[in-house]
N, C-alpha and C. Protein backbone atom coordinates (compact mmCIF):
# COMPACT_ATOMS: atom_id res chain seq x y z
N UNK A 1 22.54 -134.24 -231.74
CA UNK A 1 23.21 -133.05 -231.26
C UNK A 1 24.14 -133.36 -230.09
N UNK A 2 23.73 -134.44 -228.85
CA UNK A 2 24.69 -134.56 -228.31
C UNK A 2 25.75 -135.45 -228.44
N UNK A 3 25.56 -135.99 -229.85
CA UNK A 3 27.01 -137.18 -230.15
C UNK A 3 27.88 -135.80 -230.81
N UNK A 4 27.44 -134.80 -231.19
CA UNK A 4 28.16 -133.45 -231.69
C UNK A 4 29.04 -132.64 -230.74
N UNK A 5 28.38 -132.73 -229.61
CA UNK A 5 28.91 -132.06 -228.94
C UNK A 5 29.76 -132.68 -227.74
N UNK A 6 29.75 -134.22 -227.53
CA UNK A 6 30.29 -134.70 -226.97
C UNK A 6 31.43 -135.14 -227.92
N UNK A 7 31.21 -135.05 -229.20
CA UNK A 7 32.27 -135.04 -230.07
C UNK A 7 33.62 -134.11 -229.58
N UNK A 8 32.99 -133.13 -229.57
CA UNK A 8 33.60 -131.90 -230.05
C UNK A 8 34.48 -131.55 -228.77
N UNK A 9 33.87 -131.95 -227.49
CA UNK A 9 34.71 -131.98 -226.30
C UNK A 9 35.96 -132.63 -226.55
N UNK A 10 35.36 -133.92 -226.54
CA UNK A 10 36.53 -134.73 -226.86
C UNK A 10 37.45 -134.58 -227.37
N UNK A 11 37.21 -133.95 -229.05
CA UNK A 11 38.41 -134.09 -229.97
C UNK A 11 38.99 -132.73 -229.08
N UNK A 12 38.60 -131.53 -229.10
CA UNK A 12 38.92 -129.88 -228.03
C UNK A 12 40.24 -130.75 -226.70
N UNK A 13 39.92 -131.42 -225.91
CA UNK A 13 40.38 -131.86 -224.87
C UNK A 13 41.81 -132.60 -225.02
N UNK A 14 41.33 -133.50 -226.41
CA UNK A 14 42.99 -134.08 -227.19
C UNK A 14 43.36 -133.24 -227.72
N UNK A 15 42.89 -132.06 -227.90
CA UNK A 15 44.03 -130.70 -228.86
C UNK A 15 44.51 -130.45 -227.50
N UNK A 16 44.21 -129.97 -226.72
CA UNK A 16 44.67 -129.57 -225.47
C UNK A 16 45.68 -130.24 -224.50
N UNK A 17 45.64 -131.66 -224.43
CA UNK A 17 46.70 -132.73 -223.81
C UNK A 17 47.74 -133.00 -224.92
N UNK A 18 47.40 -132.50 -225.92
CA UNK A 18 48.44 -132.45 -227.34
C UNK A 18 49.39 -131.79 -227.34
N UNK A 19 48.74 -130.40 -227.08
CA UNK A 19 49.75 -129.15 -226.99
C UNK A 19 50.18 -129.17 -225.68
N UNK A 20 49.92 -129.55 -224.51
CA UNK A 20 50.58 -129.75 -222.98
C UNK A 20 51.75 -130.32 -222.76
N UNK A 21 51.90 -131.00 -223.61
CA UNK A 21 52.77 -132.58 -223.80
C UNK A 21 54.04 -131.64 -224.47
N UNK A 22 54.77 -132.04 -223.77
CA UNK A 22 56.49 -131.34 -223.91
C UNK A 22 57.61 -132.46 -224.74
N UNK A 23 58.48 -131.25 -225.49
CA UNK A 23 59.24 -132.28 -226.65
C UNK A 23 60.56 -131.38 -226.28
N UNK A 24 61.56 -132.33 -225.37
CA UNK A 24 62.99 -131.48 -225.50
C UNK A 24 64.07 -132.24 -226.50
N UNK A 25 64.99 -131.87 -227.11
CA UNK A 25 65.41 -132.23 -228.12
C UNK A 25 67.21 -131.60 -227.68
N UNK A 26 67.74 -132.39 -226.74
CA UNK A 26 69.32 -132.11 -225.71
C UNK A 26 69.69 -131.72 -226.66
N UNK A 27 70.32 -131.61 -227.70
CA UNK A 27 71.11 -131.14 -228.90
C UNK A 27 71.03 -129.07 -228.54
N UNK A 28 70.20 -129.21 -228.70
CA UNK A 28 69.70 -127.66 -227.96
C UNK A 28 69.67 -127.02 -227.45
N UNK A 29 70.20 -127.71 -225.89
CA UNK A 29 70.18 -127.15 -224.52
C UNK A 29 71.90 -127.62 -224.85
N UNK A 30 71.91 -126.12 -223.73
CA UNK A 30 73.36 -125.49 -223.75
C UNK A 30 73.56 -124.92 -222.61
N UNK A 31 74.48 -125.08 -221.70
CA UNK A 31 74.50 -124.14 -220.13
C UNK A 31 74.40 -122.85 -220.64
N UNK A 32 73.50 -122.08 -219.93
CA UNK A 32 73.36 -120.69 -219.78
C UNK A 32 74.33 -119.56 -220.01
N UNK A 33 75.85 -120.28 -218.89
CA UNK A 33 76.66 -119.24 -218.88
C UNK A 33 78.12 -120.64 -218.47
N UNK A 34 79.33 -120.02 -218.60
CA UNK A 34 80.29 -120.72 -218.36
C UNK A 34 80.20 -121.13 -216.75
N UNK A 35 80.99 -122.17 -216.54
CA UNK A 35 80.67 -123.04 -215.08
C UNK A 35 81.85 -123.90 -214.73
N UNK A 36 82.28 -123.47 -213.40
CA UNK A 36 83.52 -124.33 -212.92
C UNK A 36 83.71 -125.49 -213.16
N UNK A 37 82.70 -126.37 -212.51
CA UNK A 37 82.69 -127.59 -212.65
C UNK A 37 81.41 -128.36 -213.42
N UNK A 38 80.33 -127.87 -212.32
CA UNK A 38 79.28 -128.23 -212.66
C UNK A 38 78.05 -127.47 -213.07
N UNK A 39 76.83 -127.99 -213.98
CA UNK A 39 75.63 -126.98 -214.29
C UNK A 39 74.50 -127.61 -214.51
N UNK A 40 73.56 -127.57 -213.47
CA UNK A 40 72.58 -128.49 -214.21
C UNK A 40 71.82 -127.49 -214.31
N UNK A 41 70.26 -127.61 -215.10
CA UNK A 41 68.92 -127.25 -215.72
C UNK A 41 68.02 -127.82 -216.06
N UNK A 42 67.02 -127.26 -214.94
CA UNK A 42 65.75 -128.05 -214.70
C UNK A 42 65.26 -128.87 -215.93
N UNK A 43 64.51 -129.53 -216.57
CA UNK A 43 63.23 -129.65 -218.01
C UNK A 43 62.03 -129.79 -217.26
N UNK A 44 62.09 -130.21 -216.25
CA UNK A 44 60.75 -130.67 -215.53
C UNK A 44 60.76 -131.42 -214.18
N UNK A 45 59.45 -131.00 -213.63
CA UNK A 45 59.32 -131.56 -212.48
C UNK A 45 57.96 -130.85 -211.85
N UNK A 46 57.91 -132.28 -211.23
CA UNK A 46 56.44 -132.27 -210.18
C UNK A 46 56.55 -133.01 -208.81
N UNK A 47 56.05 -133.27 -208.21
CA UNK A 47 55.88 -134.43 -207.05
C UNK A 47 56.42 -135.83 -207.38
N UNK A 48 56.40 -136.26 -208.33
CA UNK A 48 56.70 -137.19 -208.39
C UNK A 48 58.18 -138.01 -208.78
N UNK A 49 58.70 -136.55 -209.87
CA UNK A 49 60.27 -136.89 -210.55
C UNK A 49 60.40 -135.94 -211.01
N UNK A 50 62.02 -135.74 -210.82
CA UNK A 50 62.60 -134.46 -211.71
C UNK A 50 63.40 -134.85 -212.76
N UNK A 51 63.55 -134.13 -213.81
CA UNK A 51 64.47 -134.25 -214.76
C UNK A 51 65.17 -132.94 -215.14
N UNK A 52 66.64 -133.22 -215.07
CA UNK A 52 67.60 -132.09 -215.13
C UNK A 52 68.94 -132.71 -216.14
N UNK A 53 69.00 -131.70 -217.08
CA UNK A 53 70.52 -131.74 -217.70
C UNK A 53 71.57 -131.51 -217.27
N UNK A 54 72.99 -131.96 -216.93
CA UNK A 54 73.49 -132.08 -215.88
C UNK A 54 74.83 -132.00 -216.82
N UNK A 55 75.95 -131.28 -216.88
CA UNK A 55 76.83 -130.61 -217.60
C UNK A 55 78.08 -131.30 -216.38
N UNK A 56 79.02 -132.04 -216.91
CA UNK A 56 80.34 -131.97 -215.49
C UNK A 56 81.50 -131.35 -216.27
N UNK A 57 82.20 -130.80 -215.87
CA UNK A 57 83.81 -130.83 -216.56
C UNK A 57 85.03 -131.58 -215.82
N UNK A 58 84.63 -132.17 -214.47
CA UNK A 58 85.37 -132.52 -214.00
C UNK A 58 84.94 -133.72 -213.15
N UNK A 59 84.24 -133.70 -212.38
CA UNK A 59 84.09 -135.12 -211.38
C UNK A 59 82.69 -134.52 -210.31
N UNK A 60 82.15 -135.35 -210.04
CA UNK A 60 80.98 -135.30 -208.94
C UNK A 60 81.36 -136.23 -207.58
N UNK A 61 81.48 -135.39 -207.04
CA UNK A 61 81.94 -135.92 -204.94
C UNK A 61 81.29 -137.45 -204.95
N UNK A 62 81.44 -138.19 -204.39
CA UNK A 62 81.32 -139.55 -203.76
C UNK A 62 79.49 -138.74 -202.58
N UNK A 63 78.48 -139.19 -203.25
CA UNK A 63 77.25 -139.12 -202.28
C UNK A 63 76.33 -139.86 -202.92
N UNK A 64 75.26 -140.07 -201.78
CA UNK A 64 74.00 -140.75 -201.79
C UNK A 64 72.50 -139.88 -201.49
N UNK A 65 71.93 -139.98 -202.17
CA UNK A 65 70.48 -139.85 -202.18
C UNK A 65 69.46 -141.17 -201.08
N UNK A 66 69.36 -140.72 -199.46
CA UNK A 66 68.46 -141.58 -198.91
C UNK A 66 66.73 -141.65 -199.52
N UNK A 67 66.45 -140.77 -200.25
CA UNK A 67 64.80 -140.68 -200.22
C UNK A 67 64.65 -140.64 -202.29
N UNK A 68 66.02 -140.90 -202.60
CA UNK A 68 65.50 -140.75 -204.45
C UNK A 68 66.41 -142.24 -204.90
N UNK A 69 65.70 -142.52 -206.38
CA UNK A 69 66.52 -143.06 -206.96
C UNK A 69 66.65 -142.36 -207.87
N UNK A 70 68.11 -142.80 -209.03
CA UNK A 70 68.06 -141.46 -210.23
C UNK A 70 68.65 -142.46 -211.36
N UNK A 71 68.55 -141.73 -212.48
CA UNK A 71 68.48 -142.68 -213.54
C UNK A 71 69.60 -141.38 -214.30
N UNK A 72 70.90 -141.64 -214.74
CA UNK A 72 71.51 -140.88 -215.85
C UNK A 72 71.76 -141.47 -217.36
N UNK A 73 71.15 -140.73 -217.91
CA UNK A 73 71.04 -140.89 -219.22
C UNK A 73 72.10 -140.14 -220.04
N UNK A 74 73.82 -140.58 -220.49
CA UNK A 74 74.66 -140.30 -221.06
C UNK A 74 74.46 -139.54 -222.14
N UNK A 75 74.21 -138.32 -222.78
CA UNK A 75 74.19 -137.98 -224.02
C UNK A 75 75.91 -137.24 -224.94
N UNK A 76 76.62 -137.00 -223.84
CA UNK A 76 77.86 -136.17 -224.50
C UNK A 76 78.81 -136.60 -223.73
N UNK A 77 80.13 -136.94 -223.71
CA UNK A 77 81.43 -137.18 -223.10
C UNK A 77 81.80 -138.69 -222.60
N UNK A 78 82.51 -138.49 -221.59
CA UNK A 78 82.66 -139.84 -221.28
C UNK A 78 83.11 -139.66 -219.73
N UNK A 79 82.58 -140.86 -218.93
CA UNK A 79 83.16 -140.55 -217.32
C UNK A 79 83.42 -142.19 -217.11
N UNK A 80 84.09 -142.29 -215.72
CA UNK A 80 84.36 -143.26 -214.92
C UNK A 80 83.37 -143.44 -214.08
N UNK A 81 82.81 -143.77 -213.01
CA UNK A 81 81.65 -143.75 -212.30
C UNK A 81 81.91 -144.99 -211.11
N UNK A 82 81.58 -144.72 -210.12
CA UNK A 82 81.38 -145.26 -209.24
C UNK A 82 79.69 -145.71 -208.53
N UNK A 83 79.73 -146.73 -208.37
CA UNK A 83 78.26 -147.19 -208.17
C UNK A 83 78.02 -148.15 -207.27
N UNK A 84 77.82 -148.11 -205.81
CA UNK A 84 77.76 -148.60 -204.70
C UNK A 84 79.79 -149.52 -204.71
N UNK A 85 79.53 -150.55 -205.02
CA UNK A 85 81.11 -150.94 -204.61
C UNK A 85 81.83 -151.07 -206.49
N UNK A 86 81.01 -151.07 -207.13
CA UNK A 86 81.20 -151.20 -208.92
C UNK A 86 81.92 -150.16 -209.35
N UNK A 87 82.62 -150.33 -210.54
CA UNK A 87 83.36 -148.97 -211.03
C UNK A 87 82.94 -149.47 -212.43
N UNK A 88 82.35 -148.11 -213.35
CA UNK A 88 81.94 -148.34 -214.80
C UNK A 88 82.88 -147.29 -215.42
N UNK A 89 82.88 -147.36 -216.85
CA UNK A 89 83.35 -146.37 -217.94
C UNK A 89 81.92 -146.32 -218.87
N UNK A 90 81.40 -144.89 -218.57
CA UNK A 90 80.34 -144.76 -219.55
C UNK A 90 80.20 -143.82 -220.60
N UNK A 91 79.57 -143.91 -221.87
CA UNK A 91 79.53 -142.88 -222.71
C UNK A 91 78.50 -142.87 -223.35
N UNK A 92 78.26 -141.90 -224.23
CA UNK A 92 77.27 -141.73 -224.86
C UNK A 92 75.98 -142.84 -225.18
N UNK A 93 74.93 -142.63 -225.41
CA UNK A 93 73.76 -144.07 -224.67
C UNK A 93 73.57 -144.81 -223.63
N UNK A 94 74.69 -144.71 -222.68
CA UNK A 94 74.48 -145.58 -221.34
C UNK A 94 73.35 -144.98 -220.92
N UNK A 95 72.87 -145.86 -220.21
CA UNK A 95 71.95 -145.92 -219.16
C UNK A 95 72.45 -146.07 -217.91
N UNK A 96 72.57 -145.39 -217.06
CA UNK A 96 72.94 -145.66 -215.45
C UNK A 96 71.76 -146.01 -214.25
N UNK A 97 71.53 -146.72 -213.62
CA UNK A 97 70.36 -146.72 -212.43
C UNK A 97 71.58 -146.91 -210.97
N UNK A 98 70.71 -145.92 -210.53
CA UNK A 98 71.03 -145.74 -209.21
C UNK A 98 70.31 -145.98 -208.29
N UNK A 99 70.12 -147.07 -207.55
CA UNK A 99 69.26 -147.56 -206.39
C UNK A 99 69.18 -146.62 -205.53
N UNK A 100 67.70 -146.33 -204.32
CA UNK A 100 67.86 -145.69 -203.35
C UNK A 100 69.05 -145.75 -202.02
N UNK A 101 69.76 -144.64 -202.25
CA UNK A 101 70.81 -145.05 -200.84
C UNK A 101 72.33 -145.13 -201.66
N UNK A 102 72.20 -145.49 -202.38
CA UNK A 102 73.47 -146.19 -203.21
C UNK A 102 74.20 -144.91 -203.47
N UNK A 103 75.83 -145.24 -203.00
CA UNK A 103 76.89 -143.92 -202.96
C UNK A 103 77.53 -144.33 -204.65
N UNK A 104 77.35 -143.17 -205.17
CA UNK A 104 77.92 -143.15 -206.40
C UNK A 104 78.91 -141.59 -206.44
N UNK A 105 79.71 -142.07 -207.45
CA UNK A 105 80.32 -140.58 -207.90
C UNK A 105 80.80 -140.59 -209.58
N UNK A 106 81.21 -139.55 -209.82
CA UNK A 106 81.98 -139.48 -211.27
C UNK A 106 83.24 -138.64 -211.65
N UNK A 107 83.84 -139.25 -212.94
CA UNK A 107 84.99 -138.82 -212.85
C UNK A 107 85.41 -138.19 -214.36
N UNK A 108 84.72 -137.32 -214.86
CA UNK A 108 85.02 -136.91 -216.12
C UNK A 108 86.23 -137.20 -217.26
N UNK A 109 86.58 -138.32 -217.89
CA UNK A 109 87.53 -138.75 -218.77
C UNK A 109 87.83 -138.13 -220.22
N UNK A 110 86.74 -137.86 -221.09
CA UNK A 110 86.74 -137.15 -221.99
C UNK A 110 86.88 -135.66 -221.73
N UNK A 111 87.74 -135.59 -222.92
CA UNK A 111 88.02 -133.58 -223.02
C UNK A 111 86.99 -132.65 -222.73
N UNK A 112 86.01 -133.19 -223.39
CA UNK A 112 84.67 -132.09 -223.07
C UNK A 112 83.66 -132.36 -222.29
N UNK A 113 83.17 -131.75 -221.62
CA UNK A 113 82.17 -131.78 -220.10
C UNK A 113 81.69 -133.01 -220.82
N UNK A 114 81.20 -133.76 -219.71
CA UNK A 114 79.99 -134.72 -219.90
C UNK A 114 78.59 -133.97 -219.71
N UNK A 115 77.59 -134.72 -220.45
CA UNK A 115 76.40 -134.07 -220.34
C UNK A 115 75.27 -135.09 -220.40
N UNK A 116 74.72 -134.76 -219.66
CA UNK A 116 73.45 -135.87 -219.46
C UNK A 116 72.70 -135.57 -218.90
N UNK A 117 71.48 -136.38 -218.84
CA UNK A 117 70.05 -135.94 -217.92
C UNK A 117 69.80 -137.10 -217.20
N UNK A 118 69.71 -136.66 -215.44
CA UNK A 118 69.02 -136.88 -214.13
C UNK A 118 67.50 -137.13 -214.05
N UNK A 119 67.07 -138.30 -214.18
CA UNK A 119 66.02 -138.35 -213.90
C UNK A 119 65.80 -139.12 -212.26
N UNK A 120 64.99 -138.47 -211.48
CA UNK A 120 65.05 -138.60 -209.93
C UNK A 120 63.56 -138.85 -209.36
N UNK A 121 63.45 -139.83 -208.74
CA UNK A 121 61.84 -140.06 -207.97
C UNK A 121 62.23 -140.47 -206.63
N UNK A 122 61.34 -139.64 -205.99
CA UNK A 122 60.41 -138.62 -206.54
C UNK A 122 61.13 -137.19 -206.61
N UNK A 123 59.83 -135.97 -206.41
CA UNK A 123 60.59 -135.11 -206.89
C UNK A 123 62.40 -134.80 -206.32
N UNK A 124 63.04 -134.05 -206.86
CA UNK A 124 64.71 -133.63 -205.97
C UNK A 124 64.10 -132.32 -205.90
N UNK A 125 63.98 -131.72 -204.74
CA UNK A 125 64.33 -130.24 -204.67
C UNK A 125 66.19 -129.89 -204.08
N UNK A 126 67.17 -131.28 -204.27
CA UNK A 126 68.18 -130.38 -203.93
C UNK A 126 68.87 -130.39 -202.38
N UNK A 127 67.69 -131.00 -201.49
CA UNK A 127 68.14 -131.18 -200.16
C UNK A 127 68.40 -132.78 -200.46
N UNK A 128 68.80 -133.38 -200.93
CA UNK A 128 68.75 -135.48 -200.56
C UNK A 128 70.04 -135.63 -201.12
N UNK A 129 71.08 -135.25 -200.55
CA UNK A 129 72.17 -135.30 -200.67
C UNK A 129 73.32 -135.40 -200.26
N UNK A 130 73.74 -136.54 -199.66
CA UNK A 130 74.52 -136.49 -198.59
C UNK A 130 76.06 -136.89 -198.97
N UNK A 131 77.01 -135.89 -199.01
CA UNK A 131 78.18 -136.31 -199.18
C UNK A 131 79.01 -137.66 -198.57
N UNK A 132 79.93 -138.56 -198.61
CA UNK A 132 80.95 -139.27 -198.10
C UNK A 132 82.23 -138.95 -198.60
N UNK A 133 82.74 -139.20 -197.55
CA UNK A 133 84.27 -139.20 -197.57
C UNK A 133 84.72 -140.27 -197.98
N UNK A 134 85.63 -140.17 -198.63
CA UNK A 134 86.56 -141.52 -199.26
C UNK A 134 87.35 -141.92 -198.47
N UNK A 135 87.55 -143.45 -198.16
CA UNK A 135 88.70 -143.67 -197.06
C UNK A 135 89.90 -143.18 -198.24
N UNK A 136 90.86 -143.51 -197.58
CA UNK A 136 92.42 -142.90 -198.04
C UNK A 136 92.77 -144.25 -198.68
């Protein structure tokens, strides 16, 4: 009786971490509402990392994150990018890593917004953001 019922926890507990377990599928996600430049939207986050879909139509300012690193994952368009002293052209499948501290920016090249997802550790609430100015 108790290999039954320690069964039964068990398998109960993997139905439960089964159905917890989140499946986003970007094809799907769509900004809310029209947007000047930029739009991101949450998927998740805790203490530890956030992940946000991140819509540009035009370019992202020259800044650094002192307390995150972030990881962009290219799914739609195409940009120029700046990455500590490096300049990339990225598109669809890139992978980007962004070291802690490291001043990056972007520069939207393709016709239609770029779109991708921010993954950031630990969490971003949004304050770790510090603009630079471009020399001339």
């Amino acid at each position: 009786m108790k290999k039954i019922i320690a069964l039964s926890v068990l398998l109960l507990s993997m139905v439960v971490y089964i159905k917890s377990q989140n499946v986003v599928t970007p094809s799907q996600h769509l900004p809310k509402k029209d947007f000047e430049n930029i739009w991101s939207e949450k998927i998740y986050s805790d203490s530890l990392v956030s992940s946000v879909f991140i819509w540009v139509k035009r370019a992202v300012a020259l800044h650094k994150h002192v307390q995150h690193s972030e990881h962009v994952y290219i799914l739609e368009g195409s940009a120029d990018m700046k990455i500590g002293e490096d300049n990339y052209s990225v598109v669809p499948g890139d992978l980007v890593l962004i070291p802690v501290n490291t001043v990056h920016s972007l520069t939207v090249t393709s016709h239609e917004p770029l779109k991708a997802i921010s993954i950031q550790a630990p969490e971003f609430l949004g304050k770790d953001r510090e603009y630079i100015k471009e020399s001339p």
